[in-house]
N, C-alpha and C. Protein backbone atom coordinates (compact mmCIF):
# COMPACT_ATOMS: atom_id res chain seq x y z
N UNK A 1 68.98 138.26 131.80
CA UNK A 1 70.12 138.90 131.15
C UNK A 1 70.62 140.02 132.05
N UNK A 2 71.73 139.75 132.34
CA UNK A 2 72.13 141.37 133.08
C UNK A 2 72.56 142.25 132.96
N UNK A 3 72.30 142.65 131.78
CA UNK A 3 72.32 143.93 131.13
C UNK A 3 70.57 144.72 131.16
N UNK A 4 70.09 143.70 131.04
CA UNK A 4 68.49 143.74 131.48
C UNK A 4 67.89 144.60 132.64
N UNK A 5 68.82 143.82 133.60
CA UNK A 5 68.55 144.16 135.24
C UNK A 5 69.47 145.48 135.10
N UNK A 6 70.77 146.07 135.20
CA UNK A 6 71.17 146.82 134.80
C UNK A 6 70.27 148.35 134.69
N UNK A 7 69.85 147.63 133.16
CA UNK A 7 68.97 149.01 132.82
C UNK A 7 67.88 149.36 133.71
N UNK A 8 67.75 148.23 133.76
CA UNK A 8 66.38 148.76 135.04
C UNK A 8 66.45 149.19 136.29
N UNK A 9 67.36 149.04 136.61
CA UNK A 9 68.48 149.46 138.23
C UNK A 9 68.20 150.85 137.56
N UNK A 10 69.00 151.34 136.52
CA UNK A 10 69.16 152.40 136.07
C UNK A 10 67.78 153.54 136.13
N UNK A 11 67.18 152.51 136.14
CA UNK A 11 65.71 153.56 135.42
C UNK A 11 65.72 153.50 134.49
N UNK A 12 66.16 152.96 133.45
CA UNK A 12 66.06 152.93 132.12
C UNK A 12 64.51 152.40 131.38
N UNK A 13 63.98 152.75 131.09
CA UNK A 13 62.31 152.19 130.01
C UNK A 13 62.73 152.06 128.96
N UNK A 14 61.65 150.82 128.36
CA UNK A 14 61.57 149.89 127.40
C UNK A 14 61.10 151.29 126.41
N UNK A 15 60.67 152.70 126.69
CA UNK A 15 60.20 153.46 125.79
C UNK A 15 61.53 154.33 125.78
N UNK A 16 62.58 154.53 126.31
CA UNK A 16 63.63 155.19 126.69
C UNK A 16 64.52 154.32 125.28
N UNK A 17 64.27 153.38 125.46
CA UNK A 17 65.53 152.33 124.81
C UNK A 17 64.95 152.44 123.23
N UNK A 18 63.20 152.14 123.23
CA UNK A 18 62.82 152.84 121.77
C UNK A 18 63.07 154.06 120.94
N UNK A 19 62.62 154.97 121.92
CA UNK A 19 63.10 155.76 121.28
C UNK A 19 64.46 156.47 120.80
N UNK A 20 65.76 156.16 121.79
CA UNK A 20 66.73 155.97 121.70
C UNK A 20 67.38 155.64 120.44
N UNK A 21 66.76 154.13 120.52
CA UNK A 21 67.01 153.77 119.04
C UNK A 21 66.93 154.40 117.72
N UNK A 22 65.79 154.98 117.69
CA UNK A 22 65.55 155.08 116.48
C UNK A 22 66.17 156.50 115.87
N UNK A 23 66.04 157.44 117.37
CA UNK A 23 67.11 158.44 116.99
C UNK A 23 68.07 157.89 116.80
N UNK A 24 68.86 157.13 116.95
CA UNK A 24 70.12 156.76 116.76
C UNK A 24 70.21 156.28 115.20
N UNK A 25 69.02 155.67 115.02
CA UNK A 25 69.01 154.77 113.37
C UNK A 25 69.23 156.54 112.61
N UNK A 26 68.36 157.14 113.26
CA UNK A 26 67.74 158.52 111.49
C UNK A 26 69.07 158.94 111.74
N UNK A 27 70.01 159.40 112.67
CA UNK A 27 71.35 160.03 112.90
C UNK A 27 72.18 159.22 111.76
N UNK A 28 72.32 158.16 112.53
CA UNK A 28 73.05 156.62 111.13
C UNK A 28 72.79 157.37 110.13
N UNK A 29 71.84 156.88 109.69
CA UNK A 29 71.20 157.08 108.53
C UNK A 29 71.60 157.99 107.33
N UNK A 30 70.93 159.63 108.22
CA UNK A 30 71.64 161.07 107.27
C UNK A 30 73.56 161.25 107.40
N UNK A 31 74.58 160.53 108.36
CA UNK A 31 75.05 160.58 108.01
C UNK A 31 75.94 159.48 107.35
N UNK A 32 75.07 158.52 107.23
CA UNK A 32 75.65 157.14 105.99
C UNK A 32 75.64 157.89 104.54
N UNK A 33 74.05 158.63 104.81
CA UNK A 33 73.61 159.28 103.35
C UNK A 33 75.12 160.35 102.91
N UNK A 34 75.54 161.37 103.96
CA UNK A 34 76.49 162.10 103.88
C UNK A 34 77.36 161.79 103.52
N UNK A 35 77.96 160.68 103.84
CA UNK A 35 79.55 160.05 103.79
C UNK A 35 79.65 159.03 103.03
N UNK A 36 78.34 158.65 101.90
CA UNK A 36 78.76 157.41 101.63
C UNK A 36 79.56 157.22 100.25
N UNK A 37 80.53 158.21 100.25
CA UNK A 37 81.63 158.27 99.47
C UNK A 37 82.75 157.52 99.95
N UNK A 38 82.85 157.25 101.20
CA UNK A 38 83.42 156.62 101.73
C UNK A 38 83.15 155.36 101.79
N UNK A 39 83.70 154.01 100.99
CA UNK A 39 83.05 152.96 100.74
C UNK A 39 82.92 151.96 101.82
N UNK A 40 83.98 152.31 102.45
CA UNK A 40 83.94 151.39 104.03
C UNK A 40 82.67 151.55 104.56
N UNK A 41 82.10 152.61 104.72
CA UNK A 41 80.92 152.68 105.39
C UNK A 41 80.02 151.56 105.54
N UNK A 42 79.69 151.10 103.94
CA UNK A 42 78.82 150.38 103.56
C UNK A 42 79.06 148.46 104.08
N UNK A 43 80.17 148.63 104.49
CA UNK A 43 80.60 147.32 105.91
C UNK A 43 80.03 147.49 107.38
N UNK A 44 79.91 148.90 107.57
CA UNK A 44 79.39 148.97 108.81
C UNK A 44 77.81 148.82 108.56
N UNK A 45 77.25 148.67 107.57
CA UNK A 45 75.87 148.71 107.21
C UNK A 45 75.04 147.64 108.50
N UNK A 46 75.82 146.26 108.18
CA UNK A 46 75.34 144.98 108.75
C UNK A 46 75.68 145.36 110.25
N UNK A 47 76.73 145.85 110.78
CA UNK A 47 76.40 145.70 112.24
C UNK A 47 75.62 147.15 112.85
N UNK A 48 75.44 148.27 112.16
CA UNK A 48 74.15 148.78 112.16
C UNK A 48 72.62 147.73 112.89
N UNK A 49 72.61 147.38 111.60
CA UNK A 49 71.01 146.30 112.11
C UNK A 49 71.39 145.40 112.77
N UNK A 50 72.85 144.78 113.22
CA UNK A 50 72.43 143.88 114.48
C UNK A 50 72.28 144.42 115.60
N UNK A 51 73.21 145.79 115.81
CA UNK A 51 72.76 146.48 116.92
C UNK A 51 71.66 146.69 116.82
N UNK A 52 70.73 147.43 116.07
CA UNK A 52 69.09 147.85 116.15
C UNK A 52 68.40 146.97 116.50
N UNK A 53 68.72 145.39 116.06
CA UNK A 53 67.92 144.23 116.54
C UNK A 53 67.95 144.23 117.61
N UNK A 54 69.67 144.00 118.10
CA UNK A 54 69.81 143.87 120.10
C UNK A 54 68.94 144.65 120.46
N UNK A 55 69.06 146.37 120.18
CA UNK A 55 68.45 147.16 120.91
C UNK A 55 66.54 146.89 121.09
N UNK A 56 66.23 146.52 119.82
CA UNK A 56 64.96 145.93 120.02
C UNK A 56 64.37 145.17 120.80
N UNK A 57 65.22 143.79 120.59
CA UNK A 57 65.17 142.59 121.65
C UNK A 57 65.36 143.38 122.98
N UNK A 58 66.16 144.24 123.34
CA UNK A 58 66.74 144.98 124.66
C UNK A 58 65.51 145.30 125.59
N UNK A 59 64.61 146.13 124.53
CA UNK A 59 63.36 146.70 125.30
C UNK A 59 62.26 146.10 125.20
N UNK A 60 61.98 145.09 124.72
CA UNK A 60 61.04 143.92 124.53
C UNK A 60 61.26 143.15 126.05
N UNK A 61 62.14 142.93 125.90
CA UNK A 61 63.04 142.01 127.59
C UNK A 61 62.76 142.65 128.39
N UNK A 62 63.29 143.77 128.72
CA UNK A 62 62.95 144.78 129.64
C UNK A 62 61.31 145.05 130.20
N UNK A 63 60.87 145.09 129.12
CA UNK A 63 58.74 145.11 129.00
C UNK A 63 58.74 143.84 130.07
N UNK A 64 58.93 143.09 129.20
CA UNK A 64 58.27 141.61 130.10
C UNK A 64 58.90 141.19 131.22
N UNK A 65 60.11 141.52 131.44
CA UNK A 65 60.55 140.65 132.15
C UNK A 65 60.83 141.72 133.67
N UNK A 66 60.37 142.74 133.37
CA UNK A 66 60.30 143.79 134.73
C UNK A 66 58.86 144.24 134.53
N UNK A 67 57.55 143.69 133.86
CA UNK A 67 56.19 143.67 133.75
C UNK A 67 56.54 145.52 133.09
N UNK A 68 56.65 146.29 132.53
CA UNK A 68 56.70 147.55 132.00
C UNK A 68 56.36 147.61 131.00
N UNK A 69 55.38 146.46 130.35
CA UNK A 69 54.84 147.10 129.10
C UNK A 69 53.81 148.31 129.39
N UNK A 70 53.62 148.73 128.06
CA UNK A 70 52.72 149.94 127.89
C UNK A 70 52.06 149.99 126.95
N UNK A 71 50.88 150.68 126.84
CA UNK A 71 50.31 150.80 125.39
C UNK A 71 51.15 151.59 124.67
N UNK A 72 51.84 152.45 124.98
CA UNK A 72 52.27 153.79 124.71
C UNK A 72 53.59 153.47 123.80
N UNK A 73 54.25 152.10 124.60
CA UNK A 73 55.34 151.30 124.04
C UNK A 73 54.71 150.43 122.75
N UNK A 74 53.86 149.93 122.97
CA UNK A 74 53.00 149.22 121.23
C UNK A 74 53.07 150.43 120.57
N UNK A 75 52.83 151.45 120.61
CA UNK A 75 52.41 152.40 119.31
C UNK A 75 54.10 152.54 118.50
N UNK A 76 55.09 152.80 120.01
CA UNK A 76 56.51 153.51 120.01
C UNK A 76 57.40 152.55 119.41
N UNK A 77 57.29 151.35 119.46
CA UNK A 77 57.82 149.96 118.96
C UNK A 77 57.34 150.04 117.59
N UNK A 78 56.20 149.63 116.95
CA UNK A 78 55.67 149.74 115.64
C UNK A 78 55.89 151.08 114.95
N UNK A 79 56.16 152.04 115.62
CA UNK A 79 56.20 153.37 114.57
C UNK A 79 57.49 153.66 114.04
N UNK A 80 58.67 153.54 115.64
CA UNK A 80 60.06 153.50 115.71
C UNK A 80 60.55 152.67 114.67
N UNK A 81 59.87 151.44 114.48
CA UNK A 81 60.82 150.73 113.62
C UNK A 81 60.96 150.83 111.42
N UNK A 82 59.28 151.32 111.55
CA UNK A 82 58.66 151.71 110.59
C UNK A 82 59.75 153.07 110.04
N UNK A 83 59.54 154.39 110.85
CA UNK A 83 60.37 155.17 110.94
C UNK A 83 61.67 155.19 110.53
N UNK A 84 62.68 154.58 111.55
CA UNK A 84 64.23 153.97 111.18
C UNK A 84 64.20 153.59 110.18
N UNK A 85 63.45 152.62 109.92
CA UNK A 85 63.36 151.64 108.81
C UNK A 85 63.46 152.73 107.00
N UNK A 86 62.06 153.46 106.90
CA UNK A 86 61.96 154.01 106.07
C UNK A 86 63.44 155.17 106.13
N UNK A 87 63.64 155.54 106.62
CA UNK A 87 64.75 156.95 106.81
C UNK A 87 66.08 156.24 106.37
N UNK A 88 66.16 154.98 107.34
CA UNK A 88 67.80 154.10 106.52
C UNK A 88 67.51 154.26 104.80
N UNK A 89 66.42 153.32 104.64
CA UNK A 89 66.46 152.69 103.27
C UNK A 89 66.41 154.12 102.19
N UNK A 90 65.75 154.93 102.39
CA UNK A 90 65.76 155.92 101.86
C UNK A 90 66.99 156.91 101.07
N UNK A 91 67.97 156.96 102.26
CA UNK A 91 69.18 157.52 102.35
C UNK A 91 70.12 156.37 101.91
N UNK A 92 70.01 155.20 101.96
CA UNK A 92 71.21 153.78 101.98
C UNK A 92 70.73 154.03 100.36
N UNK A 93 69.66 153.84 99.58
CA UNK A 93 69.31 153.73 97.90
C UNK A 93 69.58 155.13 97.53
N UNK A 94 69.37 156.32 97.82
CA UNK A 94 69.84 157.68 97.78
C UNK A 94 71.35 157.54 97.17
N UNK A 95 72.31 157.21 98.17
CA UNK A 95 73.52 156.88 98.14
C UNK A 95 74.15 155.91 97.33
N UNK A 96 73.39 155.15 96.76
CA UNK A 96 73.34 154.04 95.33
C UNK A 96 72.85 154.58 94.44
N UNK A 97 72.49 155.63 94.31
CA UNK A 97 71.54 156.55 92.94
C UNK A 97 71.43 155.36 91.77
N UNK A 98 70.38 154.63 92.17
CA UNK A 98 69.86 153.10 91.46
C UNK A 98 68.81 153.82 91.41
N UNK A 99 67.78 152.82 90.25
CA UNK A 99 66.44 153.23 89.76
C UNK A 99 65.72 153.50 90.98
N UNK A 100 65.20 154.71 90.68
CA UNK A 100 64.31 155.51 92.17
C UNK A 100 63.02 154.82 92.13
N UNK A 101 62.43 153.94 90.96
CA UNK A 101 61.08 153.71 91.32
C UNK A 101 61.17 152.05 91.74
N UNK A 102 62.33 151.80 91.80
CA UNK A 102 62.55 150.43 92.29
C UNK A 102 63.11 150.29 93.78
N UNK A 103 63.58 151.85 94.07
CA UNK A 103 63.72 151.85 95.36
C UNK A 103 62.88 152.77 95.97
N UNK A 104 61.73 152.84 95.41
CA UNK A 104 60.35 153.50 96.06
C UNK A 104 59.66 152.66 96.20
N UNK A 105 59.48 151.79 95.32
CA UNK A 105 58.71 150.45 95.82
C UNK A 105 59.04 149.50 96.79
N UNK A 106 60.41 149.06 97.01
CA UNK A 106 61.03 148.60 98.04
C UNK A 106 60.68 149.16 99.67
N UNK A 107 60.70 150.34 99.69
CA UNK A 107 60.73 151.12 100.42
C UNK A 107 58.98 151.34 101.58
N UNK A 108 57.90 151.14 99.94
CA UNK A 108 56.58 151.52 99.79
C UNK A 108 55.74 150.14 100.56
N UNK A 109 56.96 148.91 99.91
CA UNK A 109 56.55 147.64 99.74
C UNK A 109 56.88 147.25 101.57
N UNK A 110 57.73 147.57 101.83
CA UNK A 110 58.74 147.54 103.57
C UNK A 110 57.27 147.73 103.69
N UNK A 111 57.35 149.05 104.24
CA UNK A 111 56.31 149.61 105.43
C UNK A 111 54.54 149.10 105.31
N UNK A 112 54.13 148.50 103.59
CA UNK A 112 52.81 148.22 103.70
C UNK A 112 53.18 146.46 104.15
N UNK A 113 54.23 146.16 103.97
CA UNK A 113 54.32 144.49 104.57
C UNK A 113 54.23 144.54 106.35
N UNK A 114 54.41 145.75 106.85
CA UNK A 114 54.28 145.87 108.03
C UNK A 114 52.97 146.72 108.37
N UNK A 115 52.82 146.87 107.80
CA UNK A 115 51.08 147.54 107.86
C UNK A 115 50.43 146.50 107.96
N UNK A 116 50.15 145.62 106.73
CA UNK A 116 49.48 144.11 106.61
C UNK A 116 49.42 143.58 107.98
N UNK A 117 50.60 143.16 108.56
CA UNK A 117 50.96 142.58 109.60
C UNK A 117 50.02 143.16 110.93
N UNK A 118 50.63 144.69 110.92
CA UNK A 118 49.67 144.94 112.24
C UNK A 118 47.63 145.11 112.03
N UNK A 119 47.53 145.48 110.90
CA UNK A 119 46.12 145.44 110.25
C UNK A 119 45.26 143.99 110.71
N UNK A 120 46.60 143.07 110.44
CA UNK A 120 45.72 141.14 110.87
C UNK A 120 45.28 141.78 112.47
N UNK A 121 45.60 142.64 113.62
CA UNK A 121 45.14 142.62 114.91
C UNK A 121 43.79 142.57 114.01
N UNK A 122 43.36 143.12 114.14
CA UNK A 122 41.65 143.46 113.44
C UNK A 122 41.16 142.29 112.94
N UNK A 123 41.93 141.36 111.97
CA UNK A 123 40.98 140.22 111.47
C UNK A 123 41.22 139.23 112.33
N UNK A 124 41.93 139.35 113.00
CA UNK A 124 41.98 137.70 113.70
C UNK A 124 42.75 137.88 115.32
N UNK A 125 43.36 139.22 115.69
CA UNK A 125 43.50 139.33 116.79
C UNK A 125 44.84 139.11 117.42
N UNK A 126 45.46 138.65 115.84
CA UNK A 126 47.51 138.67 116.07
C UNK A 126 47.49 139.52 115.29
N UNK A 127 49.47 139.77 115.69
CA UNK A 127 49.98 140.49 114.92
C UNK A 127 50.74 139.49 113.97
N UNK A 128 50.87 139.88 112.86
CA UNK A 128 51.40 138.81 111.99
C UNK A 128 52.69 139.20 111.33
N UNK A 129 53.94 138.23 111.30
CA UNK A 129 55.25 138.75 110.86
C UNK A 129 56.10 137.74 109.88
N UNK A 130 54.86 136.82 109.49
CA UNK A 130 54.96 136.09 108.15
C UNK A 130 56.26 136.77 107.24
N UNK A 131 57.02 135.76 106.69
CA UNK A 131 58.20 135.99 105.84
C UNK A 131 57.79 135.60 103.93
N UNK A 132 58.27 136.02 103.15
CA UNK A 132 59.81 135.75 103.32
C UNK A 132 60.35 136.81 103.49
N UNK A 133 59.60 137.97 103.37
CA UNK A 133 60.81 139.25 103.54
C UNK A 133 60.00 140.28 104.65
N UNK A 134 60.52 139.72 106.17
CA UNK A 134 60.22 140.39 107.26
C UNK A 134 61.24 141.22 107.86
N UNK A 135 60.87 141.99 108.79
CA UNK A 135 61.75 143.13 109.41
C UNK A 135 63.14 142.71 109.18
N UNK A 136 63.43 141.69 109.91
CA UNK A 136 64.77 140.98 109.79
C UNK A 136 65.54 140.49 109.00
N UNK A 137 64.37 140.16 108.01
CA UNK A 137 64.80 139.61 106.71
C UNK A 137 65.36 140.63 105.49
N UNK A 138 64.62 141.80 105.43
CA UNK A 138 64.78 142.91 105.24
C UNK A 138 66.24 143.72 105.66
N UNK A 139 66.43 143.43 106.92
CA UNK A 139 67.37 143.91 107.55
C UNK A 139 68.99 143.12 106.84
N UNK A 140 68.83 141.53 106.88
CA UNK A 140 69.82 140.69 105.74
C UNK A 140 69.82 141.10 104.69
N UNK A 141 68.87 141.22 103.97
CA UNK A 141 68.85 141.84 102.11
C UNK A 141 69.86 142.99 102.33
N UNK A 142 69.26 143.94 102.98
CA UNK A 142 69.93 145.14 102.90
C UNK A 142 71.66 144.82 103.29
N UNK A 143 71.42 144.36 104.16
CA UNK A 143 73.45 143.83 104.92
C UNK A 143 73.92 143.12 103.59
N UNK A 144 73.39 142.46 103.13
CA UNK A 144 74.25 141.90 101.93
C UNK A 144 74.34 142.79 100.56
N UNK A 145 73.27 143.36 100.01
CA UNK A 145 73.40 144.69 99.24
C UNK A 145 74.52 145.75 99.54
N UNK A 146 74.87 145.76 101.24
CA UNK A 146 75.73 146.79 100.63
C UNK A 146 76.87 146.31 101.15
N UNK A 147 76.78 144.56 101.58
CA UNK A 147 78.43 144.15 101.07
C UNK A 147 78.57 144.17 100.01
N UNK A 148 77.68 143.72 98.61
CA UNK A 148 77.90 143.65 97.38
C UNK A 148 78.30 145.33 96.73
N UNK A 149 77.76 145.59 97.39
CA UNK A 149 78.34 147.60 96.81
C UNK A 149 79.64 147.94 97.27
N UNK A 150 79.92 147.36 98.81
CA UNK A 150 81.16 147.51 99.16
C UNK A 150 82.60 147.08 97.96
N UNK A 151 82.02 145.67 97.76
CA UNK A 151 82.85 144.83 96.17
C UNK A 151 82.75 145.13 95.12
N UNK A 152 81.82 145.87 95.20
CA UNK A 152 82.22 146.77 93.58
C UNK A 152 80.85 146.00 92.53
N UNK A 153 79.94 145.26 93.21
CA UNK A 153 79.65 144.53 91.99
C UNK A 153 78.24 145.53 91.33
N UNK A 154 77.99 145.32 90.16
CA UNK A 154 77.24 146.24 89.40
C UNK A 154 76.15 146.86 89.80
N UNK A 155 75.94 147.99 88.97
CA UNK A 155 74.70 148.58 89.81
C UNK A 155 73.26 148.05 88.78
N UNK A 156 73.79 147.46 87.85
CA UNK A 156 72.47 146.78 87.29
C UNK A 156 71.77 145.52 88.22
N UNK A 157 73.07 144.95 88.21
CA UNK A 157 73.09 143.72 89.44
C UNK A 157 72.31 143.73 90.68
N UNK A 158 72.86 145.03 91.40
CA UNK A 158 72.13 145.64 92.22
C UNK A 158 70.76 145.45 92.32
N UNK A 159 70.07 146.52 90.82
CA UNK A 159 68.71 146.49 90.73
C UNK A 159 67.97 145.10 90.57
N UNK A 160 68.60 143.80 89.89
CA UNK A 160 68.25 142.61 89.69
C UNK A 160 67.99 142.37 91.35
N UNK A 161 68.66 142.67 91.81
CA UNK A 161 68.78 141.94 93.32
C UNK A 161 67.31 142.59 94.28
N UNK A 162 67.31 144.01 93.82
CA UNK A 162 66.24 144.61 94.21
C UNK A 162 64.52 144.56 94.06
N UNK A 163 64.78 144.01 92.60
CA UNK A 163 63.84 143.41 91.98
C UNK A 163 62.97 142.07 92.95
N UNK A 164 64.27 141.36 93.27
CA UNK A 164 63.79 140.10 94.05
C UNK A 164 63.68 140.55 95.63
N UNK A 165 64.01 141.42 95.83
CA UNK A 165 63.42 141.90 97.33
C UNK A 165 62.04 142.55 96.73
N UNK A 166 61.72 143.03 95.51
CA UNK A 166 60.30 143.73 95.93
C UNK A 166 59.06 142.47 95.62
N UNK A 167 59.38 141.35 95.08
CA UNK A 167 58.98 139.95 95.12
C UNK A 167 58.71 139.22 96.06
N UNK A 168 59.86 139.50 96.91
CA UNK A 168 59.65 138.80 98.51
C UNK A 168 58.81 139.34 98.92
N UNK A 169 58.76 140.62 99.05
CA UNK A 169 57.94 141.81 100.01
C UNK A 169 56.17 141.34 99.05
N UNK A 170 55.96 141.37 97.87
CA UNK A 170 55.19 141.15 97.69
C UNK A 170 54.15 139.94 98.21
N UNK A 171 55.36 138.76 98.17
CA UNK A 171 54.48 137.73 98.74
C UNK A 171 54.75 137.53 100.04
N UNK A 172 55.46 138.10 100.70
CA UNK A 172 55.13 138.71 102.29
C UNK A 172 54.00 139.25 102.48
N UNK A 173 53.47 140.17 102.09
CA UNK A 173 52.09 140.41 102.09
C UNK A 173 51.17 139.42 101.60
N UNK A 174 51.45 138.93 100.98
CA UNK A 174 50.29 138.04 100.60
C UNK A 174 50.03 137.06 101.87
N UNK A 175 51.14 136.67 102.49
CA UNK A 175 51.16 135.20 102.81
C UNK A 175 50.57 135.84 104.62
N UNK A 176 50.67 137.08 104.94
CA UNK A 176 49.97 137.52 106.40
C UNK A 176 48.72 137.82 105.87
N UNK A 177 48.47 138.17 104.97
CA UNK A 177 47.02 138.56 104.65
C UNK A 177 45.99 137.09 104.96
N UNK A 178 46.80 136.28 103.60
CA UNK A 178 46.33 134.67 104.04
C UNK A 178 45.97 134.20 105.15
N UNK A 179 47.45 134.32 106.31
CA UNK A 179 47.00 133.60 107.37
C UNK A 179 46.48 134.09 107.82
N UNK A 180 46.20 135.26 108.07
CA UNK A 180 45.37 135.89 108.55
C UNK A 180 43.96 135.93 108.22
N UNK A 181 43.41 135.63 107.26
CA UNK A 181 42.22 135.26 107.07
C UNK A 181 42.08 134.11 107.52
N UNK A 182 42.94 132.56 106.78
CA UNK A 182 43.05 131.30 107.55
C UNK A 182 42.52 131.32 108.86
N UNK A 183 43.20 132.12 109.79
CA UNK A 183 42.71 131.99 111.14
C UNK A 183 41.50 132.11 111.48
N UNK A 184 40.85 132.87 110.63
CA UNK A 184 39.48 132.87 111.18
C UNK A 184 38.24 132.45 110.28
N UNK A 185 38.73 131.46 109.23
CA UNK A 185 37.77 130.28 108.63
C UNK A 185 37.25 128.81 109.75
């Protein structure tokens, strides 16, 4: 990719581009939380997370494909995204003033489905990113939640919808825990 080579001409690091990111997400973030009187906002929601994805994919590429991984980058990758992650959702349901313990669990449910995941290193020696409701997947729920907020449609609705993301997330965990044992029967 030569945007790849690019960065790396540049000097640019795969820990440069992490952390980058994620300042960039918590910035998003407090001021989505600020402005989100402004209903347009909640359109820019979705290309938010495709950029965060690119940028992800960006420094993943960069790692491998100019040999620059790091340990330092495993910790900065898993924390960064955890991080962003919790700080968006936080401020994006803030800004929906929807049931707080349904978007504490959502929220609670995110980061232990990614806990699970990195926890399998220990039982079996992957990292595990089992669906149905993974980083990415997570990242769609949310893009479509706040097209549906953008349209006006209910905030009970909403919570119905939320309901079935903390369902997914539930058996997201279940189903890395599983294979993750699986693997080593």
């Amino acid at each position: 990719m030569p945007l790849c080579k690019k960065l790396n001409l540049l000097g640019i690091t795969p820990n440069q581009i992490t952390i980058g990111t994620m300042i960039g997400s918590i910035v998003f973030s407090l001021l989505f939380y600020k402005l989100s009187k402004y209903g347009i906002l909640f359109l820019i929601v979705p290309l938010f997370f495709l950029k965060r994805m690119a940028l992800n994919a960006l420094d993943g590429m960069i790692a491998s494909r100019f040999n620059k991984k790091t340990n330092l980058g495993i910790f900065l990758n898993e924390i960064g995204d955890i991080v962003a992650d919790t700080v968006f959702y936080f401020c994006f349901f803030s800004a929906l003033n929807i049931n707080i313990v349904l978007s504490m669990l959502f929220i609670f449910l995110g980061i232990l489905s990614e806990y699970t995941g990195i926890t399998a290193i220990q039982v079996d020696g992957k990292r595990h990113y089992e669906g149905p409701m993974g980083k990415s997947d997570r990242a769609l729920f949310i893009s479509l939640l706040s097209i549906f907020v953008f349209f006006k449609l209910d905030s009970r609705c909403i919570e119905y919808l939320l309901i079935l993301g903390v369902g997914l997330l539930l058996l997201t965990i279940y189903n890395r825990i599983k294979n993750s044992l699986k693997n080593i029967s």
